[in-house]
Protein backbone atom coordinates (compact mmCIF):
# COMPACT_ATOMS: atom_id res chain seq x y z
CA UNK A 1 -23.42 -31.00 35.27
CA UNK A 2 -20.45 -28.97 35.07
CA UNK A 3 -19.32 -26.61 32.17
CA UNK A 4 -16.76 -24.19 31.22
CA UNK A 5 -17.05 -21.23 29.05
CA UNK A 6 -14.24 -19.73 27.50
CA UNK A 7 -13.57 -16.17 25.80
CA UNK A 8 -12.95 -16.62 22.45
CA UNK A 9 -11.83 -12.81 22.01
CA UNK A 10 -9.49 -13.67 24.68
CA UNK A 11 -8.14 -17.23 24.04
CA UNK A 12 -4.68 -17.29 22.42
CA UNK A 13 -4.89 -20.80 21.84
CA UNK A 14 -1.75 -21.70 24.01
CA UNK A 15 -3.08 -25.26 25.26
CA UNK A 16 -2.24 -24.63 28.89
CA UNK A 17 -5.95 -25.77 29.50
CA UNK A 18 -5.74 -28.21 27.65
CA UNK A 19 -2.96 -29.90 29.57
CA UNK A 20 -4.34 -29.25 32.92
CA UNK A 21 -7.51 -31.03 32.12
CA UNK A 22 -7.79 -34.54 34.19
CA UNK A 23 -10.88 -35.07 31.53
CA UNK A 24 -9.18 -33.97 28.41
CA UNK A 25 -12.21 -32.43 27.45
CA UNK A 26 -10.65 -29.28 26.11
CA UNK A 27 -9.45 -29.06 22.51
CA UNK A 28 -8.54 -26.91 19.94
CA UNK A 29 -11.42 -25.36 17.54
CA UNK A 30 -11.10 -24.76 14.19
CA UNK A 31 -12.91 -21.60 15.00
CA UNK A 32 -10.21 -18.45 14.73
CA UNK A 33 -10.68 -15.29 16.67
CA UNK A 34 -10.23 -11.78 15.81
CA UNK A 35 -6.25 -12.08 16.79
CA UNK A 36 -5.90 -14.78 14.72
CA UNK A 37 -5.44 -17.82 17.40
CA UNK A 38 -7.44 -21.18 16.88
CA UNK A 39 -9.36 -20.91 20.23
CA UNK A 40 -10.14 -23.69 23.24
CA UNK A 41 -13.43 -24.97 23.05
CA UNK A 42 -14.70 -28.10 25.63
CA UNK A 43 -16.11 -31.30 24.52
CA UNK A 44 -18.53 -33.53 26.74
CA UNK A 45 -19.36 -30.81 29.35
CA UNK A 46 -21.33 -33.83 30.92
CA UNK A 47 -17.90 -35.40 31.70
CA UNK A 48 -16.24 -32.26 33.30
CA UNK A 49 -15.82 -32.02 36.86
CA UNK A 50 -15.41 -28.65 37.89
CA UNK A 51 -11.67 -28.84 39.31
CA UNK A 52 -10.79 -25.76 38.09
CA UNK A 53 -7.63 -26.34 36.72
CA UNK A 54 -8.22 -24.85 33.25
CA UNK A 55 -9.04 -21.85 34.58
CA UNK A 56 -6.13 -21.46 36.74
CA UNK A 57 -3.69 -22.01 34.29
CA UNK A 58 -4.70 -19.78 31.75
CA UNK A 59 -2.62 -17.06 31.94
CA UNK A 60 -5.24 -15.26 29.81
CA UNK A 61 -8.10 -15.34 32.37
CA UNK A 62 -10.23 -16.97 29.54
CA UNK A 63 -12.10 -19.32 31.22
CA UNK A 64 -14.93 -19.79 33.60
CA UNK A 65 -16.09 -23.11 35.09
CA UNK A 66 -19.45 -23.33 36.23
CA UNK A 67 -20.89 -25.98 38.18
């Protein structure tokens, strides 16, 4: 199973991620960080495949995918 973890004291909430994902298993938390952005968070982390593609498109280096 495949997962990504993402920085909440770095997320800016742009939804790059979220387009990228094939999966669209990244959405928008209600959870707001210390900057004041609603951060990324992933939903069914059984469904994610590891491509990546989150993490290269944040230009905020906020995400790690681990598989």
């Amino acid at each position: 199973m495949a997962k990504i973890e993402i920085d909440s004291k770095l997320c800016k909430g742009c939804e790059l991620c979220m387009l990228q994902c094939p999966k669209n298993l990244i959405v928008l938390s209600n959870e707001i960080n210390a900057k004041g952005y609603r951060t990324a968070e992933q939903i069914n982390p059984e469904k994610c495949i590891a491509c990546k593609l989150c993490a290269y498109m944040c230009p905020e280096a906020a995400i790690t995918v681990y598989k």
